[in-house]
Protein backbone atom coordinates (compact mmCIF):
# COMPACT_ATOMS: atom_id res chain seq x y z
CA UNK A 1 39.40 -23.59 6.52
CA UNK A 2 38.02 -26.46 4.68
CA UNK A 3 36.04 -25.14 1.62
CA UNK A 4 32.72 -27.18 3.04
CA UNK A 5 32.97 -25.05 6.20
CA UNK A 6 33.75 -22.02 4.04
CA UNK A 7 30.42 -22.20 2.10
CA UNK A 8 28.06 -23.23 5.95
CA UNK A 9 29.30 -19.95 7.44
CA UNK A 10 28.62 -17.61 3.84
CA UNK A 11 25.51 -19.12 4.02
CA UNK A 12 25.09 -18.74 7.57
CA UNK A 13 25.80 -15.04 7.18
CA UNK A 14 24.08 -14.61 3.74
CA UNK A 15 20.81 -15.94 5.70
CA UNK A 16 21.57 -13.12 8.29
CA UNK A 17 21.72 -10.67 5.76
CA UNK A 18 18.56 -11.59 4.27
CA UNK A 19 16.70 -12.07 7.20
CA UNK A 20 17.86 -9.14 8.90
CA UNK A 21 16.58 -6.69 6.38
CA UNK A 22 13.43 -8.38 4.87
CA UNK A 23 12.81 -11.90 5.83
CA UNK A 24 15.02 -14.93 5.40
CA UNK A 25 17.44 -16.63 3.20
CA UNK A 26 15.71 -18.79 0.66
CA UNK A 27 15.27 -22.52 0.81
CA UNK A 28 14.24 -24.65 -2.28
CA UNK A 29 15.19 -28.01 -0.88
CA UNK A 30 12.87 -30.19 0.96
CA UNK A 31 15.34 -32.79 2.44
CA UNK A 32 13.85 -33.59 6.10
CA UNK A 33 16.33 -32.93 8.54
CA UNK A 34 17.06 -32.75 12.20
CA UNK A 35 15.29 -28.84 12.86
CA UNK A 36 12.13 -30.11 10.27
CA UNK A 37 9.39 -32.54 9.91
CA UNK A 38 7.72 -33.43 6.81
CA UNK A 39 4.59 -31.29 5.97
CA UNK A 40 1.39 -32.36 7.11
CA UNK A 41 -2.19 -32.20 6.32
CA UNK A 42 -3.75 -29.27 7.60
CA UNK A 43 -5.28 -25.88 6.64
CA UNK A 44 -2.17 -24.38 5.97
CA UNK A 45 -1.34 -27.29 3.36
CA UNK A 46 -4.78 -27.15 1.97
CA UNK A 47 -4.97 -23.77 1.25
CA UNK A 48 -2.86 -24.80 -1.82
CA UNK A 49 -0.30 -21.94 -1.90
CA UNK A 50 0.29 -20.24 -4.90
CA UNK A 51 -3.04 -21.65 -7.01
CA UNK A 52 -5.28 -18.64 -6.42
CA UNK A 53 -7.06 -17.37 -9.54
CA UNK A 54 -6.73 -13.85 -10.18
CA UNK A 55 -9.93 -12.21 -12.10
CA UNK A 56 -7.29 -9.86 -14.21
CA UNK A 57 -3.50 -9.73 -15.19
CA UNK A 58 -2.03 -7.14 -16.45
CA UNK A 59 1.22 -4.96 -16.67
CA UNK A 60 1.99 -1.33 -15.12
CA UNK A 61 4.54 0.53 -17.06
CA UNK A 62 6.39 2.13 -14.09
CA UNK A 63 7.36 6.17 -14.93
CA UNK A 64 11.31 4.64 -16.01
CA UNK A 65 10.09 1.80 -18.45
CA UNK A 66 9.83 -1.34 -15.91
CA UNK A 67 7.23 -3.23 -16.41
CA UNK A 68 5.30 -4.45 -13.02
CA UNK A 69 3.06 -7.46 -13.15
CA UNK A 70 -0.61 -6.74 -11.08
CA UNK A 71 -3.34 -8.97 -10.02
CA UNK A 72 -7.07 -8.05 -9.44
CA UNK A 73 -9.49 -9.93 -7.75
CA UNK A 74 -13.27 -7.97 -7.37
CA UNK A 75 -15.35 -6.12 -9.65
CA UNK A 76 -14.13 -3.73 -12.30
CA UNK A 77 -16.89 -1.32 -11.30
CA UNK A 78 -16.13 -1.99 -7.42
CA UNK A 79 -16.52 1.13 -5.55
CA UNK A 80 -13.33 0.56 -3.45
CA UNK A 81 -10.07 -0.32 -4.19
CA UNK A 82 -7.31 -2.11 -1.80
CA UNK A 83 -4.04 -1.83 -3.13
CA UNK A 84 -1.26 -4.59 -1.19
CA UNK A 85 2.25 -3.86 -1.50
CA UNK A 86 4.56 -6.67 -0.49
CA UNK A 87 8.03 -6.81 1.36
CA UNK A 88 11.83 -7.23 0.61
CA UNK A 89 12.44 -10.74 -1.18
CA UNK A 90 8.55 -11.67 -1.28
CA UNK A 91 5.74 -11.78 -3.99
CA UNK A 92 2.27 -10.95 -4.33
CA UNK A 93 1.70 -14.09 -3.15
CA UNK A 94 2.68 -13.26 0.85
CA UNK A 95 -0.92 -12.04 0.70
CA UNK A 96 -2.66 -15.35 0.22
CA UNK A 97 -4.69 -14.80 3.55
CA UNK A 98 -6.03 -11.81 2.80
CA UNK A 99 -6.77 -12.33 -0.69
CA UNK A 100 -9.30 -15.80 0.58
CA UNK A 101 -10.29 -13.47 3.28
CA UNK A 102 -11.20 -10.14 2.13
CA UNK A 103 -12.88 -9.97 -1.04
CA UNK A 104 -16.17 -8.90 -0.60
CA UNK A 105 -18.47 -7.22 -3.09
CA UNK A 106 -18.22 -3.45 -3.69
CA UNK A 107 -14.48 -3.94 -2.88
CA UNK A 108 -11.63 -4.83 -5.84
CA UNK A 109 -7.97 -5.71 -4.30
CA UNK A 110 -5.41 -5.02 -6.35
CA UNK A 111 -1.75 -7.04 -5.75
CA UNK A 112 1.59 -6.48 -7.68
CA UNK A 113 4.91 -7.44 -7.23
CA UNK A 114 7.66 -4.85 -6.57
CA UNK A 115 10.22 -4.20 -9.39
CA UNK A 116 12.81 -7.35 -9.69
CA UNK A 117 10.84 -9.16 -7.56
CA UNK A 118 8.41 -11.92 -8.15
CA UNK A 119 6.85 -11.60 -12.09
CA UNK A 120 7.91 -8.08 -12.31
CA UNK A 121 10.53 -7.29 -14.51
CA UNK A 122 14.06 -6.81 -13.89
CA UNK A 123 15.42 -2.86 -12.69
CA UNK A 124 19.01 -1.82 -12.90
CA UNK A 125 20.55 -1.81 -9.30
CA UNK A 126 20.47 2.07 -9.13
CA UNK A 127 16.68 2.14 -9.57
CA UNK A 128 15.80 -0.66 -6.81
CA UNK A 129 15.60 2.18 -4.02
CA UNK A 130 12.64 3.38 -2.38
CA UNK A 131 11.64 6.87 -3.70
CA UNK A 132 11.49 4.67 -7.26
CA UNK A 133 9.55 2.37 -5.17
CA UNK A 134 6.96 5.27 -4.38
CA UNK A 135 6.38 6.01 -8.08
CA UNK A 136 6.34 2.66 -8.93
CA UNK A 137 3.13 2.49 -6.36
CA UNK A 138 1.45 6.06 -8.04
CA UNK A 139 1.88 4.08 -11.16
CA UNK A 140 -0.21 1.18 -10.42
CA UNK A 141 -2.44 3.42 -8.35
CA UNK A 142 -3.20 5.53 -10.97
CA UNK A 143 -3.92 2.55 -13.35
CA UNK A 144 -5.61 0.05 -11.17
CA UNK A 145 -7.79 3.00 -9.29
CA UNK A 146 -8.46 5.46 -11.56
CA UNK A 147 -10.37 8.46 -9.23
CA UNK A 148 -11.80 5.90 -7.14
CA UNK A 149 -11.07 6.43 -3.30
CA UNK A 150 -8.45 3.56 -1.56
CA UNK A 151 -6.81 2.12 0.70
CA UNK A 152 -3.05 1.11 0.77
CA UNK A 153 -1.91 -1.65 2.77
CA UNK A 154 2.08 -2.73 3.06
CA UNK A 155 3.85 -5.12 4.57
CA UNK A 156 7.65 -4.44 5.84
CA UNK A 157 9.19 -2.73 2.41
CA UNK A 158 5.55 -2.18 1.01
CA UNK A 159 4.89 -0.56 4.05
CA UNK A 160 7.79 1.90 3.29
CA UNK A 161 6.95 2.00 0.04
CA UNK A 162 3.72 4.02 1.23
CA UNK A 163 5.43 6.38 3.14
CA UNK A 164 7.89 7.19 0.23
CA UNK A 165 4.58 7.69 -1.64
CA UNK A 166 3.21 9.99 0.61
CA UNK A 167 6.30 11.93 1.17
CA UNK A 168 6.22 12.88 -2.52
CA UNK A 169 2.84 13.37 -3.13
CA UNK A 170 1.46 14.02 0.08
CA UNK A 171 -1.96 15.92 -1.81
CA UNK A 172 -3.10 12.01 -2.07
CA UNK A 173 -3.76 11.30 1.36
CA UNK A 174 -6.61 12.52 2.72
CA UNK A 175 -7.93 12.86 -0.79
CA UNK A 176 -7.71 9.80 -3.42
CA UNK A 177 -6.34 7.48 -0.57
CA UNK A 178 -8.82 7.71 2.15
CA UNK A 179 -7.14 4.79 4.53
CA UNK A 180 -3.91 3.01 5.13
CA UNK A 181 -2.15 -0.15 6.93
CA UNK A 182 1.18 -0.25 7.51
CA UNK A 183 2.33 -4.01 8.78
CA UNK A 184 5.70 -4.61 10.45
CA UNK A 185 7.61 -1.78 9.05
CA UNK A 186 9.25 1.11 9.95
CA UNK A 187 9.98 4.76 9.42
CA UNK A 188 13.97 4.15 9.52
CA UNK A 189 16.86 3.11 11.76
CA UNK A 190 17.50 -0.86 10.32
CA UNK A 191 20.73 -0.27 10.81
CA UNK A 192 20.44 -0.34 14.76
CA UNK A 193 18.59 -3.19 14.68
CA UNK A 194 20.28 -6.26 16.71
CA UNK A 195 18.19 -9.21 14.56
CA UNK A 196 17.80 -10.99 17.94
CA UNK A 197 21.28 -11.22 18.07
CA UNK A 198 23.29 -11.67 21.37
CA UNK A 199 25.19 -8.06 22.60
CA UNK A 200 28.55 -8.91 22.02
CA UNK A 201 27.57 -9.96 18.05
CA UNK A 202 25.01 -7.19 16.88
CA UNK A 203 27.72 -4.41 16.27
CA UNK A 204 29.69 -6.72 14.22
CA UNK A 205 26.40 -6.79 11.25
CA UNK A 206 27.11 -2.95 10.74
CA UNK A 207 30.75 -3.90 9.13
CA UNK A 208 29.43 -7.77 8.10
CA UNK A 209 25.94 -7.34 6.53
CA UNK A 210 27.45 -4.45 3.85
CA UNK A 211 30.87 -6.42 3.05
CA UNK A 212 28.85 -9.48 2.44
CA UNK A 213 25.95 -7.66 -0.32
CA UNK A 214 29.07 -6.29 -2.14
CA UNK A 215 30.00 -9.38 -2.34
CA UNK A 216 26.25 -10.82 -3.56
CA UNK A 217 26.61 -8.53 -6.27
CA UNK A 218 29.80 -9.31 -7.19
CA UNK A 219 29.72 -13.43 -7.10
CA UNK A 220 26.19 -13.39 -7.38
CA UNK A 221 26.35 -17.44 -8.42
CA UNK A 222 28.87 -18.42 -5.90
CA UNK A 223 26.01 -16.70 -3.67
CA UNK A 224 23.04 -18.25 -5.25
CA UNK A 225 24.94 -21.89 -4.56
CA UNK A 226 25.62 -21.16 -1.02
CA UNK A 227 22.46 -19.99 0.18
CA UNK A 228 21.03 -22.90 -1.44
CA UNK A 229 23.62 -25.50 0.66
CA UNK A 230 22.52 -26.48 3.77
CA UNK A 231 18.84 -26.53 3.50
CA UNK A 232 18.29 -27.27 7.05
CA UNK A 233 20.16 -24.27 8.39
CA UNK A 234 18.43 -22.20 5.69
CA UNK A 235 15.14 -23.71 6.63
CA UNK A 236 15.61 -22.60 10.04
CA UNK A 237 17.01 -19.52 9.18
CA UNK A 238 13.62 -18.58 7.53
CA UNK A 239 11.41 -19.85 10.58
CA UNK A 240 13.26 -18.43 13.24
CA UNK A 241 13.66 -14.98 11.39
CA UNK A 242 9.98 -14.87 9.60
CA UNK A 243 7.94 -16.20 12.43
CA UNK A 244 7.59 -16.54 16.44
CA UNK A 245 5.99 -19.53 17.15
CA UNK A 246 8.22 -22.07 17.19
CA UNK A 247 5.61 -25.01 15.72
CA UNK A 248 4.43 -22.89 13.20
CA UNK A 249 3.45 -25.02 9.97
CA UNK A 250 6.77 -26.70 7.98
CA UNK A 251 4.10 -25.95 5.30
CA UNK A 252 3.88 -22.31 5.76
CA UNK A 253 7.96 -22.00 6.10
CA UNK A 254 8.05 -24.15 2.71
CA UNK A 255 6.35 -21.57 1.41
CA UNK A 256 7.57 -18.63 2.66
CA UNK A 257 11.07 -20.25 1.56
CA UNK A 258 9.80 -20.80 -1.84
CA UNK A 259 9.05 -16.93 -2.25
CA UNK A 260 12.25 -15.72 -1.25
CA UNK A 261 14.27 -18.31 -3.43
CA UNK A 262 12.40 -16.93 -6.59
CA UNK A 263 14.73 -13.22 -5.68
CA UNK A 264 17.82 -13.35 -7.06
CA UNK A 265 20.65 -12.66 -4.74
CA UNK A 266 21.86 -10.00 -6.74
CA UNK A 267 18.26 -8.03 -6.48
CA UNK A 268 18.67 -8.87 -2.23
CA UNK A 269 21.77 -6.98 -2.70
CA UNK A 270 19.93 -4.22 -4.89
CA UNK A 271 17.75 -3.44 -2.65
CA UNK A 272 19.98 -3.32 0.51
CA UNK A 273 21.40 0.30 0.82
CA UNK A 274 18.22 1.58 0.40
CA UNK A 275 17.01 -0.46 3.67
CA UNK A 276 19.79 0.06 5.85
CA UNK A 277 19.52 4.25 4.59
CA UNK A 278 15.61 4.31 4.80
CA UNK A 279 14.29 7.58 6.82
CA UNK A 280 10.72 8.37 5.77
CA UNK A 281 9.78 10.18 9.45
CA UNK A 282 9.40 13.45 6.80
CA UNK A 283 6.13 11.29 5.49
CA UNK A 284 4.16 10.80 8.67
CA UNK A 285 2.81 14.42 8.64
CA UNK A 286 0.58 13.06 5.08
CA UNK A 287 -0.34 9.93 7.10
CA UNK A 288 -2.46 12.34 9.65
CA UNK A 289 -4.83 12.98 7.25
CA UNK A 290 -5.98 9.33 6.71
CA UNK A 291 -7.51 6.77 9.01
CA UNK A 292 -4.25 4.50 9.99
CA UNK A 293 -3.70 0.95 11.06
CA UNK A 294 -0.25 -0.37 12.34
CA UNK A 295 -0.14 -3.85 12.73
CA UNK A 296 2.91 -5.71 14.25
CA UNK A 297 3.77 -9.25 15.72
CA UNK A 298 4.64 -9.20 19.27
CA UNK A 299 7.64 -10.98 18.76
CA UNK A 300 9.09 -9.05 15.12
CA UNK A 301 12.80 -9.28 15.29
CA UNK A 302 13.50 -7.66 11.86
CA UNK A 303 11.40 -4.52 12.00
CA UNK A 304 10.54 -4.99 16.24
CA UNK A 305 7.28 -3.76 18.24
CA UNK A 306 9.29 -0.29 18.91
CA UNK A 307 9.25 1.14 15.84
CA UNK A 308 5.17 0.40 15.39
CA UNK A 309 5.21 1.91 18.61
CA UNK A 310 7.36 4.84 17.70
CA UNK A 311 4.95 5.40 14.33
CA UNK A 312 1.62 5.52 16.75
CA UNK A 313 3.39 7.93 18.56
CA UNK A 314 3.96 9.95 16.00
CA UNK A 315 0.28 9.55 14.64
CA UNK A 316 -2.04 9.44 17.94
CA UNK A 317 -5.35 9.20 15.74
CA UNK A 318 -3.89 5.75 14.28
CA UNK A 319 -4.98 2.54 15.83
CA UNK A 320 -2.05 0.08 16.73
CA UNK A 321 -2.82 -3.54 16.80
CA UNK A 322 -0.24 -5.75 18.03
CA UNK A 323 -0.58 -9.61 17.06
CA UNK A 324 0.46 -11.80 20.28
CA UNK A 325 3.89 -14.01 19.89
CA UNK A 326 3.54 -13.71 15.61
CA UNK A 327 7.35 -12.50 13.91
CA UNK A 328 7.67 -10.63 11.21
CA UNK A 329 5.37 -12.44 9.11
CA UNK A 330 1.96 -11.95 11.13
CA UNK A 331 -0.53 -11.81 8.33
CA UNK A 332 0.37 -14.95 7.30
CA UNK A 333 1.21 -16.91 10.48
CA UNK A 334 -1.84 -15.53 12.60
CA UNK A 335 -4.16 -14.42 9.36
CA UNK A 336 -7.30 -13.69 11.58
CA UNK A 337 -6.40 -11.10 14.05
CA UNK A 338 -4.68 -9.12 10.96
CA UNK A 339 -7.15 -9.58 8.81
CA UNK A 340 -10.03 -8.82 11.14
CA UNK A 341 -7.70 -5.73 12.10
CA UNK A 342 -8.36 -4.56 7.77
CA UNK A 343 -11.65 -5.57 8.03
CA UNK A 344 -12.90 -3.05 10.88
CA UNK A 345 -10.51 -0.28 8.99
CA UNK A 346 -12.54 -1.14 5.49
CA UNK A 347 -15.71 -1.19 7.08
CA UNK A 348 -15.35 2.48 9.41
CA UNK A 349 -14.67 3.69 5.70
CA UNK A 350 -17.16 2.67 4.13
CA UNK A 351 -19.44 3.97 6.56
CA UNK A 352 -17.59 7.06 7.19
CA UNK A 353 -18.33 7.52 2.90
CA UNK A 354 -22.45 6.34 3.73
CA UNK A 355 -22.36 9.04 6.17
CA UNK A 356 -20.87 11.55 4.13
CA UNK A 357 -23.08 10.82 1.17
CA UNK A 358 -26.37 11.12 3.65
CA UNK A 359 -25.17 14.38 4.75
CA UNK A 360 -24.90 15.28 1.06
């Protein structure tokens, strides 16, 4: 096979890989091409990705030495505190929407980026693995919140993240953390995902997806070259797999694109096992305690409608809101209906708390 073909199909299957268990394969490259248009002006565009001020920086010391880099936006002496956890492959900065959106006074929103990903630093494979994740998140809760009562939101990972949180320390919910919002994620069962593929492919990712992080890890710069050849397949490869509207902003995708090619491929590898293996049903029991949102897009093909669906099952007092024809990505390809989704949860605490304190 020539060695040009070779290198489409790796990255072909690398953008699987990536997409099927977080989001998408990266894209740096902004060659126009025959599945893009060049970006234009529009609110998307002029929301300037990536320029948002924090108030505070600083650095979490996570309980093994890893350092995790956290943003603040709101008052020190806020009387709230939202804490965002991001997804597999992404940054803080997948919560630009909300961040515009939600501040408010009385309320301080917290955002840091996962070990190995984004400004965080570095973990040795063995650590990147989701009950570290959860002690990662009581480390920056316990810094960034002190006593004061909040609310967790996660996206896909982040949202798993959560549940490995509450699974080992369950005494939190229901006390400290008075609400949570789990978006587009899932209690377990990646592994029977099909990734919107057709019937006679999706059993062939269960021997595929495996073979090809082992080999991430091992060639991680022949892997870092190939997912970076063939922008326009990559480029489409993060649309199709991060969003469902198919004339969703290039913008947006540029950006999305631009997140996911900051994680090196070794760190997508990392993190892998842990995905396909994740099982944190033991957790929902904590989650009862708390007042619960689950937010997905209509048309999620990495972590689909089901699961959300399973998880409200499993938690009848939670309030599911699904976001019409958005992928995986809803809370930044339709911002409003999620974010006006964390607004009403905010606001029934807050006056759950004023009617607590007047009973008082």
């Amino acid at each position: 096979m020539p060695s040009a073909r070779k290198l489409g199909l790796v990255g072909a299957a690398l953008g699987v890989l990536t997409a099927g268990t977080g989001a998408a394969v990266a894209v740096a490259s902004r060659r126009a091409g025959a599945q893009r248009r060049a970006p234009e002006p529009d609110a998307v565009t002029e929301a300037r990705f990536g320029a948002l001020r924090a108030d505070r920086s600083y650095t979490v010391v996570a309980d093994d030495g890893i350092r995790l880099h956290v943003e603040e936006v709101g008052p020190l002496d806020a009387e709230w505190v939202v804490i965002f956890v991001h997804g597999y492959t992404l940054a803080l900065g997948s919560w630009h929407f909300q961040r515009l959106a939600l501040a408010r006074p009385g309320l301080r929103l917290v955002f840091y980026d996962l070990r190995s990903h984004g400004r965080s630093e570095r973990a040795s494979a063995d650590s990147c693995e989701l009950d570290q994740l959860g002690h990662d998140l009581a480390a920056v809760l316990g810094v960034a919140a002190g006593d004061r009562p909040t609310v967790l939101v996660g996206h896909s990972m982040g949202g798993m993240t959560i549940m490995a949180l509450a699974e080992q320390f369950p005494d939190l919910f229901g006390g400290q953390v008075t609400g949570v919002a789990l978006l587009s994620t899932t209690t377990g069962g990646l592994a029977d995902v099909d990734l919107g593929l057709p019937r006679v492919l999706a059993p062939l990712k269960l021997v595929m997806l495996p073979m090809l992080a082992r080999g991430m890890r091992a060639r991680p710069r022949l892997a870092e070259f190939t997912r970076r050849t063939g922008s326009d397949l990559s480029w489409w490869l993060t649309k199709s797999y991060s969003f469902g509207n198919p004339a969703v902003s290039p913008a947006l995708v540029d950006y999305v694109g631009e997140l996911i090619a900051a994680t090196p491929v070794e760190v997508i590898a990392d993190f892998f096992a842990t995905l396909m293996g994740h099982d944190t049903v033991r957790s929902l029991p904590a989650l009862s305690g708390v007042d619960t949102l689950i937010v997905c897009g209509e048309a999620d093909r990495l972590t689909p409608l089901a699961h959300s669906r399973a998880m409200k099952d499993a938690l009848p007092a939670a309030r599911l809101v699904v976001v019409p024809g958005a992928g995986h990505l809803a809370m930044m390809e339709q911002p409003d209906p999620v974010n006006d989704a964390l607004r009403t949860l905010l606001d029934r605490l807050a006056g759950s708390t004023v009617n607590r304190n007047r009973r008082a």
